[in-house]
N, C-alpha and C. Protein backbone atom coordinates (compact mmCIF):
# COMPACT_ATOMS: atom_id res chain seq x y z
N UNK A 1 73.40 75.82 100.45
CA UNK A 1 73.25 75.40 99.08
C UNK A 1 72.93 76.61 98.22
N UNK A 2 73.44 76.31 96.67
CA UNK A 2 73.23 77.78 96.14
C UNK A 2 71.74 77.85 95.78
N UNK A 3 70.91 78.82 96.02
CA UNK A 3 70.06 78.97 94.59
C UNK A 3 69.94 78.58 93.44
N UNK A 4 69.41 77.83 92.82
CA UNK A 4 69.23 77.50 91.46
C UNK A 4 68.11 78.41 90.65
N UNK A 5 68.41 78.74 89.76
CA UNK A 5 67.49 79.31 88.77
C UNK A 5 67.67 78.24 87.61
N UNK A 6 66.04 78.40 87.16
CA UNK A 6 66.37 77.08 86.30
C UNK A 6 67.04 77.73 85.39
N UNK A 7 67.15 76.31 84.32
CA UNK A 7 68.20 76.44 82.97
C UNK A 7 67.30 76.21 82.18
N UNK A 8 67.78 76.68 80.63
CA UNK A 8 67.10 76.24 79.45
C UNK A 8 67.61 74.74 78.84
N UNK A 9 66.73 74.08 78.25
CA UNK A 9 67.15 72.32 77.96
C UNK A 9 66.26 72.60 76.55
N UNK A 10 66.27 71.72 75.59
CA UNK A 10 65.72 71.73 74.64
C UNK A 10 65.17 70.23 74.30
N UNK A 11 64.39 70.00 74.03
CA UNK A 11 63.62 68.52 73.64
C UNK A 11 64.62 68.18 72.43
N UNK A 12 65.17 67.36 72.94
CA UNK A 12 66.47 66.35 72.59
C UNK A 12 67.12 65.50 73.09
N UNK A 13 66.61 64.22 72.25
CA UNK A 13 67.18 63.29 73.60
C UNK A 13 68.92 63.61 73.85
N UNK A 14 69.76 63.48 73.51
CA UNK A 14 71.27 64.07 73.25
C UNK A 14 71.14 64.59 75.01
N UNK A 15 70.10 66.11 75.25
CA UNK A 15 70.11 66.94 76.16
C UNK A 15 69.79 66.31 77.41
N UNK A 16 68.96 65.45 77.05
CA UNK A 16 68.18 64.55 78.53
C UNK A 16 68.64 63.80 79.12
N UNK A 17 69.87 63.39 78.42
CA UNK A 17 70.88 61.78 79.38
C UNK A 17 71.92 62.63 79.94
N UNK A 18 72.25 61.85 81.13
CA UNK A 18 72.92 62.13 82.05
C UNK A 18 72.68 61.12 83.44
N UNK A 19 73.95 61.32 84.34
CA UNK A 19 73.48 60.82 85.66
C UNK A 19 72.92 61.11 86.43
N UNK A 20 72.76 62.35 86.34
CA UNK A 20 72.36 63.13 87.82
C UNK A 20 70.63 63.07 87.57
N UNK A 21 70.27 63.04 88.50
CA UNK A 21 68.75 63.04 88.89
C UNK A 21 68.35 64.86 88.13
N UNK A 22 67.08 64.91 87.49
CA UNK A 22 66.95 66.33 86.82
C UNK A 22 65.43 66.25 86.70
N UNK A 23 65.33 67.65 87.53
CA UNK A 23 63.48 67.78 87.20
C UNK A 23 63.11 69.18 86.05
N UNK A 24 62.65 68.34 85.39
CA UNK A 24 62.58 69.46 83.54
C UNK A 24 61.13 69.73 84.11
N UNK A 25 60.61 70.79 83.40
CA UNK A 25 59.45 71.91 83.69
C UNK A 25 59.23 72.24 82.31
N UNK A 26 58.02 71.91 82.04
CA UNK A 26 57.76 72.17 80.69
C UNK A 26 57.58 74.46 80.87
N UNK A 27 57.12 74.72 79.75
CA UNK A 27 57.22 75.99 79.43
C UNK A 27 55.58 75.87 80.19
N UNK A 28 54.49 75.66 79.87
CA UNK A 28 53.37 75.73 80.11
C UNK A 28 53.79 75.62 82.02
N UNK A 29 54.48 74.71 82.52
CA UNK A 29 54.52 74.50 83.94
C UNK A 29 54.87 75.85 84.45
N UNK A 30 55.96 76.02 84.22
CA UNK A 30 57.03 77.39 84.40
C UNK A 30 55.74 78.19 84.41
N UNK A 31 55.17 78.59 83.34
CA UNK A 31 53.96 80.15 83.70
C UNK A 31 53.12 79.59 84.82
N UNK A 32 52.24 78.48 84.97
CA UNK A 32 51.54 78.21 85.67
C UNK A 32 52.19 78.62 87.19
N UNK A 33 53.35 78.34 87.26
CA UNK A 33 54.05 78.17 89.14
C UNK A 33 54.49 79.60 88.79
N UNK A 34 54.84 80.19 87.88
CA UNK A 34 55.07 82.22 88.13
C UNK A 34 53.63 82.38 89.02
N UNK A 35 52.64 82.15 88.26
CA UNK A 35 51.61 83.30 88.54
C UNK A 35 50.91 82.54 89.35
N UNK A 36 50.85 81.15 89.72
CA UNK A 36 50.45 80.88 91.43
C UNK A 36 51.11 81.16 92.46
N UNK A 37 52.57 81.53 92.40
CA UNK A 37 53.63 82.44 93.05
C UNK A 37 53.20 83.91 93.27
N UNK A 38 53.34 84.61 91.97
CA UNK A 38 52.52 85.75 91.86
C UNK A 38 52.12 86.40 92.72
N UNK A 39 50.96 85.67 92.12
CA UNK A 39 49.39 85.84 92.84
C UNK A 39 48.71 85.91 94.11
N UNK A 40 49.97 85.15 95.21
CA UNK A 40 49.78 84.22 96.35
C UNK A 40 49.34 85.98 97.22
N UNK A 41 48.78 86.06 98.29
CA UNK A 41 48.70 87.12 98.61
C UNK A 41 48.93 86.77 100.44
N UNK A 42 48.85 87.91 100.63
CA UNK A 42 49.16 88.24 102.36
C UNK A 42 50.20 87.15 102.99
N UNK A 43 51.30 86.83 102.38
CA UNK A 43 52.79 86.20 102.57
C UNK A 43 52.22 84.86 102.60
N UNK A 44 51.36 84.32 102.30
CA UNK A 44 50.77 83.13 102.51
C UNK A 44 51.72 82.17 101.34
N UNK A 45 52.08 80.61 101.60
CA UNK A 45 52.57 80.18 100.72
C UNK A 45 51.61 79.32 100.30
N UNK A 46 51.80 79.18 98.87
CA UNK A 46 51.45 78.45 97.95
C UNK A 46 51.69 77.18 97.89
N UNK A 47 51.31 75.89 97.25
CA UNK A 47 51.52 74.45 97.07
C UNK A 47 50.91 73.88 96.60
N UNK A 48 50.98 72.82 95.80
CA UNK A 48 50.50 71.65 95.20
C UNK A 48 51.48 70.44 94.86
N UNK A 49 50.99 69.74 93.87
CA UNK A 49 52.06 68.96 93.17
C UNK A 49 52.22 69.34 92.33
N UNK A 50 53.29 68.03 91.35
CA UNK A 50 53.74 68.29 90.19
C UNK A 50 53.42 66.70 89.63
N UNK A 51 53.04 66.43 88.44
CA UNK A 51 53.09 65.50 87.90
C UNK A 51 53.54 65.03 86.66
N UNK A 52 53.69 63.92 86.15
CA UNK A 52 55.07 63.82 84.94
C UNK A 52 55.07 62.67 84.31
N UNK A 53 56.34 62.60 84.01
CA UNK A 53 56.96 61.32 83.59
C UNK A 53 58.36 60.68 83.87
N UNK A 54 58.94 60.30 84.12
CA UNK A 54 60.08 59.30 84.02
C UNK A 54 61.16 58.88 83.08
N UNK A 55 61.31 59.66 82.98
CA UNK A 55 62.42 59.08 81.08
C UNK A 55 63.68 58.49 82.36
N UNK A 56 64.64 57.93 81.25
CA UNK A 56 65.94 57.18 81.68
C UNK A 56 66.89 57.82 82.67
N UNK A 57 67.75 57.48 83.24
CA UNK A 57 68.78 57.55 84.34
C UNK A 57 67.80 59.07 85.13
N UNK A 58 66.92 58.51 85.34
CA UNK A 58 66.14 59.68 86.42
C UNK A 58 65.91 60.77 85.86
N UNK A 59 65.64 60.80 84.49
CA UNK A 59 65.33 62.41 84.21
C UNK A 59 64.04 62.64 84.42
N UNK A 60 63.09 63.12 85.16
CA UNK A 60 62.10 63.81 85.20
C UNK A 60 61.35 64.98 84.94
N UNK A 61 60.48 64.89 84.00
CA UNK A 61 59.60 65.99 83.22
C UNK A 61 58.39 66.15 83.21
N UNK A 62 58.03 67.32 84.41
CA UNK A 62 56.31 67.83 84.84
C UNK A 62 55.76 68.72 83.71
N UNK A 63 54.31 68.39 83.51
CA UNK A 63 53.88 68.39 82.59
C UNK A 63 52.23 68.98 83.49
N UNK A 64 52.15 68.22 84.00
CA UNK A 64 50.99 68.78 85.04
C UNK A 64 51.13 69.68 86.48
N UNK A 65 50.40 70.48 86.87
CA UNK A 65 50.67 71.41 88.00
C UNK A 65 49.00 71.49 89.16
N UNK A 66 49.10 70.71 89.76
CA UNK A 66 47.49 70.79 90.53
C UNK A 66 47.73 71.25 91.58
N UNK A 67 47.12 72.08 91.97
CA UNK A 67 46.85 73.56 93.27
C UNK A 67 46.50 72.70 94.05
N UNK A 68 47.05 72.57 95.27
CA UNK A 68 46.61 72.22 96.77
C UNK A 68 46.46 73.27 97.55
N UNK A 69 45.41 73.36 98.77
CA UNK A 69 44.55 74.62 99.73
C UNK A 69 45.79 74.40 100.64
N UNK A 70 46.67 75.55 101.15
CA UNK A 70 47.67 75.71 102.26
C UNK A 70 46.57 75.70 103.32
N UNK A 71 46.30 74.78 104.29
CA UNK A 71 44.95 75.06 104.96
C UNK A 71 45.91 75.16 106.68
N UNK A 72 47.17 75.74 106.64
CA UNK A 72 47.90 76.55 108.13
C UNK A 72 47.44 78.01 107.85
N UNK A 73 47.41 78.59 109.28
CA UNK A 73 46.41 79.61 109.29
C UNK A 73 47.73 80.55 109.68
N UNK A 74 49.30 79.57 109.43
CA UNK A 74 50.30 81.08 110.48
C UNK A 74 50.52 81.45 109.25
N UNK A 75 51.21 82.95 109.34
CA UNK A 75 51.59 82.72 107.79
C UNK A 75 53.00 82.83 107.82
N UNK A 76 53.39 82.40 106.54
CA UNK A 76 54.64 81.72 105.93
C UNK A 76 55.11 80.39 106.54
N UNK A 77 54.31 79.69 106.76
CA UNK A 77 53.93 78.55 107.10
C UNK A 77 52.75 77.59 105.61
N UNK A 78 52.98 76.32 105.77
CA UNK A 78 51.87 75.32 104.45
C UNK A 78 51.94 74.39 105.44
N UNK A 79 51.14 73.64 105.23
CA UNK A 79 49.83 72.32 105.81
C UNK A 79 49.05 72.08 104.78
N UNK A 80 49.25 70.61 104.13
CA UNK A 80 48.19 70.08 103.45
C UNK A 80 47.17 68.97 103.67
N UNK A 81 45.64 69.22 103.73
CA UNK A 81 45.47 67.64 104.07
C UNK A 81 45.86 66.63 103.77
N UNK A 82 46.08 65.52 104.11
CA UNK A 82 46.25 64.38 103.51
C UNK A 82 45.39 63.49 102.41
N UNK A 83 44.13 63.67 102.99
CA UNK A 83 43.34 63.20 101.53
C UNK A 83 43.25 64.36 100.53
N UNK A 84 43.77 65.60 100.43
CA UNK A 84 43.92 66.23 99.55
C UNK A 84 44.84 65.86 98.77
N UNK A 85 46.10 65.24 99.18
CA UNK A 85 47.46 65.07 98.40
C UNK A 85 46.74 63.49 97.89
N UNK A 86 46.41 62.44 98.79
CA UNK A 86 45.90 61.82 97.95
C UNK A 86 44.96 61.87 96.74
N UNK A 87 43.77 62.64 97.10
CA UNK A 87 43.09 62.59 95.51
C UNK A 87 43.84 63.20 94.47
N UNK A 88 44.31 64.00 94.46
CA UNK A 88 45.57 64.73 93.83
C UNK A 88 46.13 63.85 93.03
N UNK A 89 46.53 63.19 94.24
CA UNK A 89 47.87 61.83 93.28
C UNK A 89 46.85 60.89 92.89
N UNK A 90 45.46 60.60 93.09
CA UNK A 90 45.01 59.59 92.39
C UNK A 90 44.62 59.93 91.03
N UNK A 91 44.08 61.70 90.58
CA UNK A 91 44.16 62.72 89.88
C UNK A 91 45.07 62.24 89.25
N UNK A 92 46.03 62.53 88.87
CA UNK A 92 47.60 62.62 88.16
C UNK A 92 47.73 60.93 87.86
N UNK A 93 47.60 60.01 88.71
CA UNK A 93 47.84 58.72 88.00
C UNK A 93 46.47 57.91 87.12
N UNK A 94 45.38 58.80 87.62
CA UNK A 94 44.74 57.78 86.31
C UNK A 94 44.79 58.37 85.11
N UNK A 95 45.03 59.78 84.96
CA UNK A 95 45.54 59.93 83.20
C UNK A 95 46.88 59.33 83.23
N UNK A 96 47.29 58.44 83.63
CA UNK A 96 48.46 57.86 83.25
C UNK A 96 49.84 58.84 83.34
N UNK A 97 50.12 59.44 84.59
CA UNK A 97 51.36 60.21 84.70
C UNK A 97 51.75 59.72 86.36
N UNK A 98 52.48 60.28 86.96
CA UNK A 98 53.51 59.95 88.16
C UNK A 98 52.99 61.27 89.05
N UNK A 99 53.00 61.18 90.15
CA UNK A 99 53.02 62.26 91.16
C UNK A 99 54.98 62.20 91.02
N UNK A 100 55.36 63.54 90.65
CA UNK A 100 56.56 63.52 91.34
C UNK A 100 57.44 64.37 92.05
N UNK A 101 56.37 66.03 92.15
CA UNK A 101 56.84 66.68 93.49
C UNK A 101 55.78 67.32 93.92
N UNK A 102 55.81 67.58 95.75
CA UNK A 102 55.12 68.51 95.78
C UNK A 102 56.21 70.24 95.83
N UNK A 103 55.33 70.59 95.52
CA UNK A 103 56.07 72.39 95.94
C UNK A 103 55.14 73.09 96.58
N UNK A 104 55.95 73.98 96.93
CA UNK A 104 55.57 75.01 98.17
C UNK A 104 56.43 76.41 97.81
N UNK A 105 55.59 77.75 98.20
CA UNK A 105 56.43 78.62 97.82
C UNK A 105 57.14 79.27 99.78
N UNK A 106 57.94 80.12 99.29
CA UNK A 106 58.47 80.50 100.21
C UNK A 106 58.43 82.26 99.99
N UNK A 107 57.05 83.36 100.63
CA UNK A 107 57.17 84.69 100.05
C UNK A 107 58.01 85.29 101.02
N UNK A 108 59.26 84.77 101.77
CA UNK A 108 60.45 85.89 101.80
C UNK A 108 61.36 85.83 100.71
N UNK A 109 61.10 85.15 99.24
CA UNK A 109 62.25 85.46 98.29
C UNK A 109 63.04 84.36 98.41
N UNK A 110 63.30 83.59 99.27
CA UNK A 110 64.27 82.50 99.40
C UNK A 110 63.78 81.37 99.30
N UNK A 111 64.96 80.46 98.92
CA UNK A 111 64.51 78.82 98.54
C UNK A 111 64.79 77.82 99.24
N UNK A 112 65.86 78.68 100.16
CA UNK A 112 66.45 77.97 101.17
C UNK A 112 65.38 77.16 102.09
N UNK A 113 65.34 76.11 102.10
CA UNK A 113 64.38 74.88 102.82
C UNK A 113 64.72 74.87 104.90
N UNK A 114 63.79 75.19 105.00
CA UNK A 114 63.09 75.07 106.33
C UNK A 114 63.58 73.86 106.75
N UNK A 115 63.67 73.88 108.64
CA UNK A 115 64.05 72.65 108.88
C UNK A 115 62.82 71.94 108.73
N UNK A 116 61.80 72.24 108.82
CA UNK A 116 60.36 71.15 108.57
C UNK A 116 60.87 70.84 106.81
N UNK A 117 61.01 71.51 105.85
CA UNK A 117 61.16 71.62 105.18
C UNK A 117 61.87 70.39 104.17
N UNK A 118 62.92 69.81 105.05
CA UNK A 118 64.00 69.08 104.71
C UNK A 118 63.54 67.62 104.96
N UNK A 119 62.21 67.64 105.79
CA UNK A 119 61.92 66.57 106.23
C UNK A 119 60.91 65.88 105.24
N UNK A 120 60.34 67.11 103.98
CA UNK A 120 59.57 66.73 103.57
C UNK A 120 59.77 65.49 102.11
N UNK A 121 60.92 65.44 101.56
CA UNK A 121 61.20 64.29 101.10
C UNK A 121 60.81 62.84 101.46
N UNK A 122 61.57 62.92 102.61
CA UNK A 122 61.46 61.40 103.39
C UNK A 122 59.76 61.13 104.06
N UNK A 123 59.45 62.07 104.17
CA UNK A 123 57.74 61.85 104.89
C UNK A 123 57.17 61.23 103.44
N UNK A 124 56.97 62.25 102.27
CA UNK A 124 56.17 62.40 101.00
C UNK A 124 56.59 60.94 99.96
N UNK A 125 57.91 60.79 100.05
CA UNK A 125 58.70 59.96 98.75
C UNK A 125 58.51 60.91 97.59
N UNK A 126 58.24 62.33 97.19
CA UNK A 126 58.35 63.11 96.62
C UNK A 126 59.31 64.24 96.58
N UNK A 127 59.69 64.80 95.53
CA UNK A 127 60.87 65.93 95.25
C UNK A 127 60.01 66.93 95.69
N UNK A 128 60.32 67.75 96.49
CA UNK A 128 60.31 68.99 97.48
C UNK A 128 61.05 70.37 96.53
N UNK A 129 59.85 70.60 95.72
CA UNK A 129 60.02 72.15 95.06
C UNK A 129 59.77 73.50 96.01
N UNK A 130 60.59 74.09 95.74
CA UNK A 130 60.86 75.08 96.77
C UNK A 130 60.89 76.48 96.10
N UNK A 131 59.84 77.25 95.62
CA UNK A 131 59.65 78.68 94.90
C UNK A 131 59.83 79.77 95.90
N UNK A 132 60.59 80.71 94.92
CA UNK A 132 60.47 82.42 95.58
C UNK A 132 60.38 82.88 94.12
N UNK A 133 59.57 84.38 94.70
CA UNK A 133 59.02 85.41 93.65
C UNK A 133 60.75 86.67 94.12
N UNK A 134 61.14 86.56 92.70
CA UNK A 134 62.49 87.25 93.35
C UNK A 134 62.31 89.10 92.27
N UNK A 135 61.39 89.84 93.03
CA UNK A 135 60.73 90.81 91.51
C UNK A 135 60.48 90.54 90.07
N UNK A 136 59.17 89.16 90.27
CA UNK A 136 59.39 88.63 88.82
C UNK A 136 59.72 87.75 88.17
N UNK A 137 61.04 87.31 88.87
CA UNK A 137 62.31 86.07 88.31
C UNK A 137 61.93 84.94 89.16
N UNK A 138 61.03 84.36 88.83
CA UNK A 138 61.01 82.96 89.81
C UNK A 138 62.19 82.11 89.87
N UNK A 139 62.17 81.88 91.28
CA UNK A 139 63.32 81.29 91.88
C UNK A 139 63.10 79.61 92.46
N UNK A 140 63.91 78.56 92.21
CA UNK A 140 63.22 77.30 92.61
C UNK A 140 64.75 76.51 93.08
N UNK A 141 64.31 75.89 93.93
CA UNK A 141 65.56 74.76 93.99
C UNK A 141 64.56 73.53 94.80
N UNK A 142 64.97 72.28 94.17
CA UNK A 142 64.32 71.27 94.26
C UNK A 142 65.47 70.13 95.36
N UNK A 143 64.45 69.27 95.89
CA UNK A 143 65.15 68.30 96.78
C UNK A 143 64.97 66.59 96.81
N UNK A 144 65.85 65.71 97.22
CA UNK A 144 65.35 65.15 97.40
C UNK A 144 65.96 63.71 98.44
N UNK A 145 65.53 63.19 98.59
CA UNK A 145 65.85 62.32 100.10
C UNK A 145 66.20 60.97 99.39
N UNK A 146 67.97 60.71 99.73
CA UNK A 146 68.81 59.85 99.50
C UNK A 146 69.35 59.19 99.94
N UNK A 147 68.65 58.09 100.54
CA UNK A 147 69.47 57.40 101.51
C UNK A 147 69.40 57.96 103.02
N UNK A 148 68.05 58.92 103.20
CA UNK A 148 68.63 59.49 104.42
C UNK A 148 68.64 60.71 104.18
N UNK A 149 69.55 61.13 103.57
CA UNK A 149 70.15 62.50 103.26
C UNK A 149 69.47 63.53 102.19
N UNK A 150 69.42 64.52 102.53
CA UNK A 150 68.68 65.89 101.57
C UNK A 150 69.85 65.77 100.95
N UNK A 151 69.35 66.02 99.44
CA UNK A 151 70.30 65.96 98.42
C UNK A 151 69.75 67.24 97.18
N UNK A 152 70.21 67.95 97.13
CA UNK A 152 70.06 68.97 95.68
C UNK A 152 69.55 68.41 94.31
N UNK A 153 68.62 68.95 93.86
CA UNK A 153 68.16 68.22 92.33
C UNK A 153 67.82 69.16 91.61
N UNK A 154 68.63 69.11 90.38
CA UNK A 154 68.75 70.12 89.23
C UNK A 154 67.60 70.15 88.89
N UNK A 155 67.22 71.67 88.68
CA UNK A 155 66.04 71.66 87.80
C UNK A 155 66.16 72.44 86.65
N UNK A 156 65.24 71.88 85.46
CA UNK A 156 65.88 73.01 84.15
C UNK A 156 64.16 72.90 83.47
N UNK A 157 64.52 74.26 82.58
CA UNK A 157 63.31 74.40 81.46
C UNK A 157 63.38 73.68 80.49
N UNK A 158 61.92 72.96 80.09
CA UNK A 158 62.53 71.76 78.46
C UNK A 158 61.52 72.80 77.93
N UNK A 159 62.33 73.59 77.02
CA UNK A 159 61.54 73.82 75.70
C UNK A 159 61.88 72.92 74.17
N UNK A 160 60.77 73.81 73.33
CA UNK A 160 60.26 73.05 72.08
C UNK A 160 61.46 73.43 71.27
């Protein structure tokens, strides 16, 4: 699958309809996942969720970004507790928003999804964000479990 780098979208509804399933990243999200990417140190990957909203024919737009502890000790390897992802998601739904991915970074540069990786759709019922730090240029391609099947999900920037 190719790499995706996101796209620019503009807050318009006109821009937001479509069929295809689409996970929008506000501008505030986008800096937040650079510099927890960044930042990440000794190849260790990064993760949390993402939380949002729901607009029509599946467009989805994160708005919130909450840090989960990678608590695997190999590195380039993530493990999250489970009551971590739960309070998390109980976090995110009582201000009234959706858990709707987790992400994980990947510090060899690539987005390409792990065979654990692929599994994580269908375990979670969540879109599986997938970051690399590419000198700077954050890199993401998102997933998600269809019927079974890993399926590709556009992701783009909604600016103002």
């Amino acid at each position: 699958m190719p790499v995706l780098v996101y796209e620019h979208m503009h807050v318009n509804e006109g821009h937001l309809q479509g069929s295809l399933p689409c996970l929008y990243l506000t501008e505030k999200v986008v800096a937040v996942l650079k510099r927890v990417v960044h930042d990440a140190q000794d190849g260790r990957e990064v993760c949390g969720i993402l939380g949002g909203g729901i607009l029509k024919n599946n467009m989805m737009i994160a708005t919130v970004v909450n840090d989960l502890s990678n608590i695997s000790e190999l590195s380039g390897c993530f493990a999250i507790a489970v009551d971590e992802i739960l309070r998390s998601q109980s976090t995110i739904e009582d201000s009234g928003l959706l858990s709707l991915a987790i992400y994980h970074s990947h510090p060899s540069g690539s987005t390409r999804p792990s065979p654990r990786d692929t599994k994580l759709p269908q375990i979670t019922g969540l879109l599986s964000l997938i970051l690399a730090d590419d000198g700077g240029k954050l890199l993401m391609e998102c997933y998600s479990d269809v019927e079974g099947k890993l399926t590709s999900i556009r992701v783009a920037l909604l600016t103002q």
